[in-house]
Protein backbone atom coordinates (compact mmCIF):
# COMPACT_ATOMS: atom_id res chain seq x y z
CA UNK A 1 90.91 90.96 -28.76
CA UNK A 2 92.64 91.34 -32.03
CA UNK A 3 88.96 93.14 -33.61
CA UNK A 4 89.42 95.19 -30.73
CA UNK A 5 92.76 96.10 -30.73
CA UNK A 6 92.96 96.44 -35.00
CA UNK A 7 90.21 98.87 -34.58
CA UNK A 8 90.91 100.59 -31.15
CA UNK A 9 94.37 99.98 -30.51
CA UNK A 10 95.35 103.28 -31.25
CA UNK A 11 93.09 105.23 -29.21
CA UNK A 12 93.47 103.05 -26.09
CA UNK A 13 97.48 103.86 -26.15
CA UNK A 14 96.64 107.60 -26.92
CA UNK A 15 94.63 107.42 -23.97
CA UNK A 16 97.41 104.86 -21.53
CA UNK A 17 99.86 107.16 -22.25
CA UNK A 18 97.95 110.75 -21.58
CA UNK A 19 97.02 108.85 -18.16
CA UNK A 20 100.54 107.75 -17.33
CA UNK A 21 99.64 104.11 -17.86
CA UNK A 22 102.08 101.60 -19.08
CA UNK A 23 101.36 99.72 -21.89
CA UNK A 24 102.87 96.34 -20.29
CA UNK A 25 99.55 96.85 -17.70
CA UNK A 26 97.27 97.42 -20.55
CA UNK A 27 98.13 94.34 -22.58
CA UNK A 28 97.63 92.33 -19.49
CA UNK A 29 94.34 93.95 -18.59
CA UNK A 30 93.46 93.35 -22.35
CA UNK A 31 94.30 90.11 -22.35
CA UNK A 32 92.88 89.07 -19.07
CA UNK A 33 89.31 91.00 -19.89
CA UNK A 34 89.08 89.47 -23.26
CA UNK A 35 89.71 85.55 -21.75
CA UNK A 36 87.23 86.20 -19.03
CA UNK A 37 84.22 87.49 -21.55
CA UNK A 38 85.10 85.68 -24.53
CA UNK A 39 83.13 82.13 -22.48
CA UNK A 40 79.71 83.99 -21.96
CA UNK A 41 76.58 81.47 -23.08
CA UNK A 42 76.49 82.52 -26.45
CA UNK A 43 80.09 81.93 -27.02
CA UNK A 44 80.11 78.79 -29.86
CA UNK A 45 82.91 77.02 -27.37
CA UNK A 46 80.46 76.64 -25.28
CA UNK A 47 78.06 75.50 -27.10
CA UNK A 48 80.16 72.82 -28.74
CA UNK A 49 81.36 71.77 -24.97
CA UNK A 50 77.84 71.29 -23.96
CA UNK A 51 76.92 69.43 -27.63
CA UNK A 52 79.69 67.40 -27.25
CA UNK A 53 79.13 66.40 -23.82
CA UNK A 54 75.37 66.21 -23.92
CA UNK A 55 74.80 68.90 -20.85
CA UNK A 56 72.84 71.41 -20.67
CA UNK A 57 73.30 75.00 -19.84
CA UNK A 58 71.05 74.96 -17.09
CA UNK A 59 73.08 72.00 -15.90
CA UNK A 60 76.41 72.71 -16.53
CA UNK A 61 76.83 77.08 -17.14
CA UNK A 62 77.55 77.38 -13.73
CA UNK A 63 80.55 75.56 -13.82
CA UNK A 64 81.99 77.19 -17.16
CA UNK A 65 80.96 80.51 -15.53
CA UNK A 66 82.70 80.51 -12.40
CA UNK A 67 86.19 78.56 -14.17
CA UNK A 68 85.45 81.00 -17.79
CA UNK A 69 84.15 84.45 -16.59
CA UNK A 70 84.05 84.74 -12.84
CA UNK A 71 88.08 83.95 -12.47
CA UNK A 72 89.17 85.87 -14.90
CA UNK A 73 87.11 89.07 -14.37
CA UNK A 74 88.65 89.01 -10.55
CA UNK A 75 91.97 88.50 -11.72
CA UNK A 76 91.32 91.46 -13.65
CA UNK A 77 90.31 93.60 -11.14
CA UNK A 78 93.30 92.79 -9.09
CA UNK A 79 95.49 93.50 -11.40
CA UNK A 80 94.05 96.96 -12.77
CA UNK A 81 94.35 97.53 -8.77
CA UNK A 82 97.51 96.45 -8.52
CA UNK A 83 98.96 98.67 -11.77
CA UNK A 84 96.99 101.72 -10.64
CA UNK A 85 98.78 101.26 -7.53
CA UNK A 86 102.44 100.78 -9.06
């Protein structure tokens, strides 16, 4: 989030403001969309989680995915829904 932000920051708050969007919405929507892909299978926490507990993706990436990614990605949506609406 903070490579993101550093880089982009600017430009996304140009762009929240010209569309009337609050920036308390946007730092939740950043926050919340950076948590939920920050646990995909490439993601070294997850590989250390598996090495440490001897599973397996196959075995165990389900899990992570629906507690990691799938949550988090919904809440997201509900809440860009819910701010749009607001």
């Amino acid at each position: 989030m903070s490579i993101a932000l550093n880089t982009l920051g600017e430009q996304f708050a140009t762009m929240a403001r010209d569309q009337g969007i609050s920036m308390e919405l946007m730092h939740r929507v950043t926050a919340l969309s950076s948590g939920g892909f920050d646990a995909l299978p490439h993601n070294g926490a997850v590989i250390t989680l598996l090495a440490i507990t001897g599973m397996t993706h196959k075995k165990s990436y389900s899990d992570i995915f629906v507690v990691s990614v799938a949550i988090p990605v919904i809440a997201t949506i509900v809440v860009i829904l819910l701010g749009s609406l607001g």
